[in-house]
Protein backbone atom coordinates (compact mmCIF):
# COMPACT_ATOMS: atom_id res chain seq x y z
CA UNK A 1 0.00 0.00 0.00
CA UNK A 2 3.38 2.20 0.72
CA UNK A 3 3.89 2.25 -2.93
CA UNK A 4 -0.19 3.14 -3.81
CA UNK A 5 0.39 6.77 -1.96
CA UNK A 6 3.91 7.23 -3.28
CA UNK A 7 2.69 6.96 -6.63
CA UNK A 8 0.25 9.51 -5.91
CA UNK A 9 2.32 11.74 -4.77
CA UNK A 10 4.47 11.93 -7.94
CA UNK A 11 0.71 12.23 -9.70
CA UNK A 12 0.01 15.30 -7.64
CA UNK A 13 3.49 16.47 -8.68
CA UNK A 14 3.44 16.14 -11.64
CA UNK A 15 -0.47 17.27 -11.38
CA UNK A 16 1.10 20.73 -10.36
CA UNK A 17 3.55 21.07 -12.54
CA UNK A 18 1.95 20.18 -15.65
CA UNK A 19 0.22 23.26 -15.51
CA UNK A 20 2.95 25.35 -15.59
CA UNK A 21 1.58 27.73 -13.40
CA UNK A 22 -1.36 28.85 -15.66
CA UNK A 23 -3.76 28.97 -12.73
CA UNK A 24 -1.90 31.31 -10.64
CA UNK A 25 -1.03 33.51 -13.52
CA UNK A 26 -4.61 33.92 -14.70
CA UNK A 27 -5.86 34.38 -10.34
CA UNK A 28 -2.93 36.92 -10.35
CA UNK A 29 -4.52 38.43 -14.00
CA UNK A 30 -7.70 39.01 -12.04
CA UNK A 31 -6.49 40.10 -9.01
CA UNK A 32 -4.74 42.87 -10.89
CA UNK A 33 -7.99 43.57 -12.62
CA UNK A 34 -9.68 44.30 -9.71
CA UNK A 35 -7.42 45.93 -8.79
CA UNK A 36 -7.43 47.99 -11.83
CA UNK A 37 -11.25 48.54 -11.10
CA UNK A 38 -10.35 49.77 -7.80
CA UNK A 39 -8.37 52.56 -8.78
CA UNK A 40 -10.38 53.80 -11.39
CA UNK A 41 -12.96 53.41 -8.63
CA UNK A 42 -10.71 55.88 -6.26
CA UNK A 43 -10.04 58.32 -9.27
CA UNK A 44 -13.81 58.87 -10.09
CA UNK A 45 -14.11 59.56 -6.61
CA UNK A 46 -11.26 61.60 -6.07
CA UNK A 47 -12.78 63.99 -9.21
CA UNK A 48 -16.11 63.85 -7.40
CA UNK A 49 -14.53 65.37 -4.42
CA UNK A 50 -13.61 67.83 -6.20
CA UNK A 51 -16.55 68.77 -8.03
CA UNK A 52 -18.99 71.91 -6.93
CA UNK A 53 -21.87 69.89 -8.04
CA UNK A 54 -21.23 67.22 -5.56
CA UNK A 55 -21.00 69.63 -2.43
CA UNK A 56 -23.70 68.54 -0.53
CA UNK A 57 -22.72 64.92 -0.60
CA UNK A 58 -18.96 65.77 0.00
CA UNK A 59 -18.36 63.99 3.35
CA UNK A 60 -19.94 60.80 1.70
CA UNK A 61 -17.45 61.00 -1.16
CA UNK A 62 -14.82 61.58 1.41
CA UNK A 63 -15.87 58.27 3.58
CA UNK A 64 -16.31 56.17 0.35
CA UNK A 65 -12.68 57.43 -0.58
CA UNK A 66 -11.05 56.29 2.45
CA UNK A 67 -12.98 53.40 2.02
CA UNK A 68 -11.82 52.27 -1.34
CA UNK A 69 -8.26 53.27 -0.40
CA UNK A 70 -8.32 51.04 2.88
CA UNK A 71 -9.65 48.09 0.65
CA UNK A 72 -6.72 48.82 -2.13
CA UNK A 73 -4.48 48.79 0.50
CA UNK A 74 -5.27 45.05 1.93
CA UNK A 75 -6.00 44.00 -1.38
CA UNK A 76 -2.09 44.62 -2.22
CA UNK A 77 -0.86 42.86 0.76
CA UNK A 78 -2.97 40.11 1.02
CA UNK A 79 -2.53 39.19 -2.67
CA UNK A 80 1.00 40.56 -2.70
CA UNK A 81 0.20 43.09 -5.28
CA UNK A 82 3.11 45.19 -4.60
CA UNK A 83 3.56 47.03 -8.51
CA UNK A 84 0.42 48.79 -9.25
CA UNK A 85 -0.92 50.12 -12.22
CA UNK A 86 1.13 51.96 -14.51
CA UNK A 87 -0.35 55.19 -13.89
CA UNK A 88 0.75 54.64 -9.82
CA UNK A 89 4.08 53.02 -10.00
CA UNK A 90 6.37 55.79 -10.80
CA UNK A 91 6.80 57.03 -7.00
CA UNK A 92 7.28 53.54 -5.72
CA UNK A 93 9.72 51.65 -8.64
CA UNK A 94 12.44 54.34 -8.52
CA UNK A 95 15.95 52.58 -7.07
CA UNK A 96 18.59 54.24 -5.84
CA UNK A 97 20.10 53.39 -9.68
CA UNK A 98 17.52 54.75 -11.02
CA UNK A 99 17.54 58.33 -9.76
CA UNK A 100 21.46 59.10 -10.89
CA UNK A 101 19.52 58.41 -14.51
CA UNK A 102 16.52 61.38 -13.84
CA UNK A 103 19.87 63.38 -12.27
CA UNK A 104 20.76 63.09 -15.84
CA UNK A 105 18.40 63.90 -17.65
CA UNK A 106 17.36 67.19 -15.58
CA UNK A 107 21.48 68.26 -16.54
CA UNK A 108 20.51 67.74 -19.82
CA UNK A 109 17.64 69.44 -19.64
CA UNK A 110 19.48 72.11 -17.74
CA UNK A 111 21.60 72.46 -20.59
CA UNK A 112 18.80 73.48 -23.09
């Protein structure tokens, strides 16, 4: 019977391997669509808050906001979701490296 649950064990293995990882790549595809939805979620509300039209429903905006942040947030950590969307990634992806470059190209832009 030893040998039965050996052999089952390679057939999970190889179960999980076979895949290649497709199923996590398409959960993490979805995660980062909802994640997507999210922000344009917080950006729709952000322009709301901003808008004299939507005055006397301001501090609802403002709790939905915080809200929707919060939830982005936890969303990133639990699914480990650390690069966001390319319109949000440029504050958190810069390396040391990588600010010597933009020193660079503000001298050359100095030189203009």
């Amino acid at each position: 019977m030893r040998d039965g649950h050996g052999h089952r064990g390679k057939f999970k293995e190889e179960c999980r391997n076979r895949d290649g990882g497709k199923a996590q790549t398409f959960r993490r595809g979805r995660a980062l669509a909802f994640l997507e939805k999210l922000t344009i979620t917080r950006a729709t509300l952000q322009r709301q808050l901003n808008d004299p039209a939507f005055e006397a429903i301001k501090p609802v905006i403002s709790g939905e906001l915080k809200a929707t942040e919060a939830i982005m947030e936890e969303f990133i950590n639990v699914f480990q979701l650390h690069e966001l969307p390319e319109e949000d990634n440029t504050s958190e992806d810069t390396p040391a490296g990588e600010e010597s470059n933009s020193d660079e190209s503000n001298n050359g832009s100095d030189e203009s």
